[in-house]
N, C-alpha and C. Protein backbone atom coordinates (compact mmCIF):
# COMPACT_ATOMS: atom_id res chain seq x y z
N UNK A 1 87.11 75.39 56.59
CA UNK A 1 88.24 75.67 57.45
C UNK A 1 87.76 76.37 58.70
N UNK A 2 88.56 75.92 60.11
CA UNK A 2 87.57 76.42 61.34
C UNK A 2 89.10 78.11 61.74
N UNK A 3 87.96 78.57 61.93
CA UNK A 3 88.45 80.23 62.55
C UNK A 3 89.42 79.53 64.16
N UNK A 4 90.77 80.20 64.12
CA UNK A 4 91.66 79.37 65.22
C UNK A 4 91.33 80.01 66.26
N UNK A 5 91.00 79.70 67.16
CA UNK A 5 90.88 80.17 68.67
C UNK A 5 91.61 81.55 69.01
N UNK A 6 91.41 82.49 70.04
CA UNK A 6 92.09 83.29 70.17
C UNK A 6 93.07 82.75 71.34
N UNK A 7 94.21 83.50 71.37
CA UNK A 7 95.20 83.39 72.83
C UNK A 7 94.64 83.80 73.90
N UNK A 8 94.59 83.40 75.02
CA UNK A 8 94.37 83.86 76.18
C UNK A 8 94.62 85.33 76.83
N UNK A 9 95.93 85.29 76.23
CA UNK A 9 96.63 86.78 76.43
C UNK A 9 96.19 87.70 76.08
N UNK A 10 95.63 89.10 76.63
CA UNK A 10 95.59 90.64 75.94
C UNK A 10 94.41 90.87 77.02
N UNK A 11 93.18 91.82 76.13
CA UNK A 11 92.29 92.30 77.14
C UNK A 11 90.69 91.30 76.51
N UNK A 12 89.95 91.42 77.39
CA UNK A 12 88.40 90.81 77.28
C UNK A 12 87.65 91.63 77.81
N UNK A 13 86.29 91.72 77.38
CA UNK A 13 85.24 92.74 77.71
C UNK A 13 84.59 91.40 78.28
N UNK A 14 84.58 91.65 79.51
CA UNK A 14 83.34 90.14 79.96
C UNK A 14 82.21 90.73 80.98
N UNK A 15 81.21 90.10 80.49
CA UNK A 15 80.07 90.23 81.15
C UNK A 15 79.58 88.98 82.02
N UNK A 16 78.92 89.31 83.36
CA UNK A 16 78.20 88.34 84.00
C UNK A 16 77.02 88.63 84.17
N UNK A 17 76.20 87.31 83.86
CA UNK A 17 74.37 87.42 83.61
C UNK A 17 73.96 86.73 85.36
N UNK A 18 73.97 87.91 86.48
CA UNK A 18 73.70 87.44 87.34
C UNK A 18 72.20 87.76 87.97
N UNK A 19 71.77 87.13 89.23
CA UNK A 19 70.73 87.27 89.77
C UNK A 19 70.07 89.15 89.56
N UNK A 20 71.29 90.10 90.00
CA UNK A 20 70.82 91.72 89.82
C UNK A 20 71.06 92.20 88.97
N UNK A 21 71.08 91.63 87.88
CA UNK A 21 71.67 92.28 86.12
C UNK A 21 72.60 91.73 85.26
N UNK A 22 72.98 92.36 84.60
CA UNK A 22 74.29 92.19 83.94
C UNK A 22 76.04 93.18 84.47
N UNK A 23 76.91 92.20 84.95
CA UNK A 23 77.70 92.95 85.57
C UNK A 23 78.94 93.09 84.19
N UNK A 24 79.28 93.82 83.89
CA UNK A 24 80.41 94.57 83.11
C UNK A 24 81.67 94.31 83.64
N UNK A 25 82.71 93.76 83.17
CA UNK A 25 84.32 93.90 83.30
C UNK A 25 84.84 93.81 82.43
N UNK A 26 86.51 94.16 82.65
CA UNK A 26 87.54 93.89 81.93
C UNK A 26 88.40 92.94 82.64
N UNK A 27 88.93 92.16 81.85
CA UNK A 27 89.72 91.16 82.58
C UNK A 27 91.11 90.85 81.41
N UNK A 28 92.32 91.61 81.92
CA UNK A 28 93.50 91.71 81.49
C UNK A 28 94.20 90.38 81.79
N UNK A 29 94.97 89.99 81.00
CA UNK A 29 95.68 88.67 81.11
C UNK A 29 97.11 88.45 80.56
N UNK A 30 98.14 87.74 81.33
CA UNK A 30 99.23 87.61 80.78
C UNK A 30 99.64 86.09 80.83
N UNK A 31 99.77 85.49 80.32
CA UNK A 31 100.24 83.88 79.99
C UNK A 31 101.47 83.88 80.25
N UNK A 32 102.47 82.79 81.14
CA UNK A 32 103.34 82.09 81.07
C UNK A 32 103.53 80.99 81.17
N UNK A 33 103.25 80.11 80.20
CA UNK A 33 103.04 78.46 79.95
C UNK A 33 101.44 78.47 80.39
N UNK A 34 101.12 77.61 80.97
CA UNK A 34 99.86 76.79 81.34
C UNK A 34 99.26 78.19 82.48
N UNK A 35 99.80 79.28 82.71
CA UNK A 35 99.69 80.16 84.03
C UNK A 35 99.08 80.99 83.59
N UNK A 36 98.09 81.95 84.09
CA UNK A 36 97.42 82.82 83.61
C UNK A 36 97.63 83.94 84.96
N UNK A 37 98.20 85.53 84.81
CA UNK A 37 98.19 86.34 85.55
C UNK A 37 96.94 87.39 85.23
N UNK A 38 96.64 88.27 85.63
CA UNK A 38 96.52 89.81 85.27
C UNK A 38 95.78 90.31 86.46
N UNK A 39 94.38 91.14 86.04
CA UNK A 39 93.72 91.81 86.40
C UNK A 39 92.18 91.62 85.82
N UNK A 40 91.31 91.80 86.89
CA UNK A 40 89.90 91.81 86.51
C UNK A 40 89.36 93.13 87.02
N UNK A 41 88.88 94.31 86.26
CA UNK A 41 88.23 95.60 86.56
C UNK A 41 86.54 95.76 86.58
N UNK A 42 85.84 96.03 87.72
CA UNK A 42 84.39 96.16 87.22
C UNK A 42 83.73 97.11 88.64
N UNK A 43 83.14 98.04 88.51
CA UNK A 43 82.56 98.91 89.43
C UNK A 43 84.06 100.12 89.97
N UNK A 44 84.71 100.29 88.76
CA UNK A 44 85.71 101.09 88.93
C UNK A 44 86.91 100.82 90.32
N UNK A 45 86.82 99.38 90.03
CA UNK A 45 88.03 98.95 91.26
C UNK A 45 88.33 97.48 90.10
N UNK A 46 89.66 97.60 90.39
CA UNK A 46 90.40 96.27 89.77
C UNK A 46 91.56 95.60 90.70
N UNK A 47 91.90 94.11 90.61
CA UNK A 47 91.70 93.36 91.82
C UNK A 47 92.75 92.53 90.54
N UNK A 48 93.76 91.83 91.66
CA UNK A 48 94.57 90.78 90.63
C UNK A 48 93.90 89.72 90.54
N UNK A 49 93.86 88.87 89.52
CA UNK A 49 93.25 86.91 89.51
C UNK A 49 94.54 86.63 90.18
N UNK A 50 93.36 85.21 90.45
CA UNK A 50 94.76 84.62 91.20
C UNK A 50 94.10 82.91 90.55
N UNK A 51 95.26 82.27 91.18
CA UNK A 51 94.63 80.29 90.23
C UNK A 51 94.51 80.46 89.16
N UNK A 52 95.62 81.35 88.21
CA UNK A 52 94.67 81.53 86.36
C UNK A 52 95.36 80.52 85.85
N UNK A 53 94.60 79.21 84.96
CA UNK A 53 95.47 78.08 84.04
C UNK A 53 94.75 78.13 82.81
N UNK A 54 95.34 77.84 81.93
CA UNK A 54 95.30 77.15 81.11
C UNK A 54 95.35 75.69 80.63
N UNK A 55 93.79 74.99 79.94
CA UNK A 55 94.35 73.75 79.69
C UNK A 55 93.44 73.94 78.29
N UNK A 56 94.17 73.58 77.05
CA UNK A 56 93.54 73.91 75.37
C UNK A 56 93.06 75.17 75.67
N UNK A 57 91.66 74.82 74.95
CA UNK A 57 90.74 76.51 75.96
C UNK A 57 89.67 76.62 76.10
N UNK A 58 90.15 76.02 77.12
CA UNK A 58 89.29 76.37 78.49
C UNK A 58 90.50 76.70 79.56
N UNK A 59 89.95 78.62 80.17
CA UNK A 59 90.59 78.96 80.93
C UNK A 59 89.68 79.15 82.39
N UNK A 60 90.42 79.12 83.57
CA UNK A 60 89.98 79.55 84.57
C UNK A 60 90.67 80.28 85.52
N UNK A 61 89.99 80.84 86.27
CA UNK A 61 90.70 82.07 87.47
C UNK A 61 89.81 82.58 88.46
N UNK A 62 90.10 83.08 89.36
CA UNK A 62 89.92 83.50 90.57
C UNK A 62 89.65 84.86 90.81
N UNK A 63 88.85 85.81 91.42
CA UNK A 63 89.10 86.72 91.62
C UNK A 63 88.34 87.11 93.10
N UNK A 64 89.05 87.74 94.20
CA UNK A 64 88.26 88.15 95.43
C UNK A 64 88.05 89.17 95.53
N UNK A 65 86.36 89.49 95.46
CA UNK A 65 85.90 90.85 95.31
C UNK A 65 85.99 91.46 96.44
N UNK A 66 86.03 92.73 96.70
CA UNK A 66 85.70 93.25 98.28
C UNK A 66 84.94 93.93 98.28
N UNK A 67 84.32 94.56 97.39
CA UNK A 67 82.61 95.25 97.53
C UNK A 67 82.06 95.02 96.67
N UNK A 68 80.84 94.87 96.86
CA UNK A 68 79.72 95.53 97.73
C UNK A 68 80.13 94.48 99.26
N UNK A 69 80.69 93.57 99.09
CA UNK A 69 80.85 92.66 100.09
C UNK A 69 81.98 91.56 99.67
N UNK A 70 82.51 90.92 100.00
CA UNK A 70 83.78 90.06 100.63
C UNK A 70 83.51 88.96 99.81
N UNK A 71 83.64 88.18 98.45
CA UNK A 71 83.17 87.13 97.62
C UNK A 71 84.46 86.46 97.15
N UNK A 72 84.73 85.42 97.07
CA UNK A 72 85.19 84.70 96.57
C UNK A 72 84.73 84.46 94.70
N UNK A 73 84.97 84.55 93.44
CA UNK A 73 84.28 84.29 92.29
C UNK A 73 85.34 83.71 91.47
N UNK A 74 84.92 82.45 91.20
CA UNK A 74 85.60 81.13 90.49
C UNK A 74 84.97 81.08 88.79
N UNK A 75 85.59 81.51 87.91
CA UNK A 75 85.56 81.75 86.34
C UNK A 75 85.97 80.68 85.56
N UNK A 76 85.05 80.18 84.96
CA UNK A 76 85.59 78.79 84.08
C UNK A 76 85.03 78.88 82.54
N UNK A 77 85.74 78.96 81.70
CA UNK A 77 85.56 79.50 80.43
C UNK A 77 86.11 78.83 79.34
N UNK A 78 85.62 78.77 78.21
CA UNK A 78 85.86 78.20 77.08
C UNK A 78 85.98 79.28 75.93
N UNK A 79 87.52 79.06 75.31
CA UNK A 79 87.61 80.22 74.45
C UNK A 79 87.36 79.69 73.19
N UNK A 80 86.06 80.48 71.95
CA UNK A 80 85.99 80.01 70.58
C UNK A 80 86.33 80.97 69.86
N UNK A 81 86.74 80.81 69.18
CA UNK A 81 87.28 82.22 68.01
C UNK A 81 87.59 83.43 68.57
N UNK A 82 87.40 84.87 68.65
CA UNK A 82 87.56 85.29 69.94
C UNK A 82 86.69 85.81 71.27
N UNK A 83 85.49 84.55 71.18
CA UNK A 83 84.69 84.93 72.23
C UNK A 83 85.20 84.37 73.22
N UNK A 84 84.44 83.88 74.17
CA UNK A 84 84.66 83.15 75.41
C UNK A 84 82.88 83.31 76.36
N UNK A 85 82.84 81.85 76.88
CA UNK A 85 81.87 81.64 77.47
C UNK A 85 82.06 80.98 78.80
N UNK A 86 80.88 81.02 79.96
CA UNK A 86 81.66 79.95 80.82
C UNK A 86 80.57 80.26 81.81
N UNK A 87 80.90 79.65 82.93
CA UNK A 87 80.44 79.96 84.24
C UNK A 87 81.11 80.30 85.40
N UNK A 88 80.24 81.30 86.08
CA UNK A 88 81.13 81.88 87.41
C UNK A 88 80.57 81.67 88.34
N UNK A 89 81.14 80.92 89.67
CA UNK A 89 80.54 80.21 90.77
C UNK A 89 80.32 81.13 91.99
N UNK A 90 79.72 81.95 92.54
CA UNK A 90 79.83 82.86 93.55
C UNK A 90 79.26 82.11 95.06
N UNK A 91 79.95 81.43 95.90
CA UNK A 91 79.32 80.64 97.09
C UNK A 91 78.89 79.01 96.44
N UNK A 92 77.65 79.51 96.83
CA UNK A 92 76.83 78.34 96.38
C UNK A 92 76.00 78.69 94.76
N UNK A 93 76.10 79.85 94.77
CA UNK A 93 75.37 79.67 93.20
C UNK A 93 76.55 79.92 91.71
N UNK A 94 75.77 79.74 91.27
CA UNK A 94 76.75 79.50 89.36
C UNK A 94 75.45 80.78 88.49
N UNK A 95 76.48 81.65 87.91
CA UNK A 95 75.94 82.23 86.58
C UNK A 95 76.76 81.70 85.36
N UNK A 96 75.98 82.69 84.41
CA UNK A 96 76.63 82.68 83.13
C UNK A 96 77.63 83.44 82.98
N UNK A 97 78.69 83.67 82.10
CA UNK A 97 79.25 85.02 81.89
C UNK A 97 79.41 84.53 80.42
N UNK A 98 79.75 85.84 79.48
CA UNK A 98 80.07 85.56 77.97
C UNK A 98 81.51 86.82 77.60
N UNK A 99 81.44 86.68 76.27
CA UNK A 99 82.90 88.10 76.73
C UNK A 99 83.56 88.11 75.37
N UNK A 100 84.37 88.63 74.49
CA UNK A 100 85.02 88.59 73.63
C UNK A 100 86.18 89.65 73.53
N UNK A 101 87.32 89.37 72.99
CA UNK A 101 88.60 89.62 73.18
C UNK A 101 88.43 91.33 72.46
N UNK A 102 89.34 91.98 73.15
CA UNK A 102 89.19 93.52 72.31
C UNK A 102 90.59 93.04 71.32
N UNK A 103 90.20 93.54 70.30
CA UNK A 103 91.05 93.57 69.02
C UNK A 103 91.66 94.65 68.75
N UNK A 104 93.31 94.84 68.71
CA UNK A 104 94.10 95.92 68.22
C UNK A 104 93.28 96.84 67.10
């Protein structure tokens, strides 16, 4: 029997495996149908997503950083049990990110 996916909805500890380390966030989420709202927190500033959908799961979203500098970062993720994996597009380059859901 397969372990059911988690919901999109609640909080995630996500990490990105980029060129200067590993960057740390939280990324809060609220679902209405196929729509994904919240918040993404990391370097003690948090910033709304914006473009968040849902299709099965695989989710994606948006977030525009404003420091260290002015970025655009495009999140595309696949949720399994309650991890989540994916890639995040910054310009022209793509990392990894990985992440799993915080549990009540």
């Amino acid at each position: 029997m397969s372990e059911e996916n988690a919901a999109p909805e609640g909080s995630w500890e996500i990490t990105v495996k980029g060129p200067t380390g590993k960057e740390h966030t939280v990324l809060e989420l609220q679902r209405d149908g196929d729509t994904l709202t919240g918040t993404q927190t990391g370097r003690g500033v948090s910033t709304p997503i914006e473009e968040g959908k849902v299709d099965g799961d695989t989710i994606s979203w948006v977030q525009h950083v404003t420091k260290p500098m002015k970025l655009k970062v495009t999140f595309v993720g696949e949720i399994s049990g309650n991890d989540i994996a994916g890639k995040v597009k910054v310009g022209m380059m793509s990392h990894k990110f990985s992440g799993s859901k915080k549990l009540d």
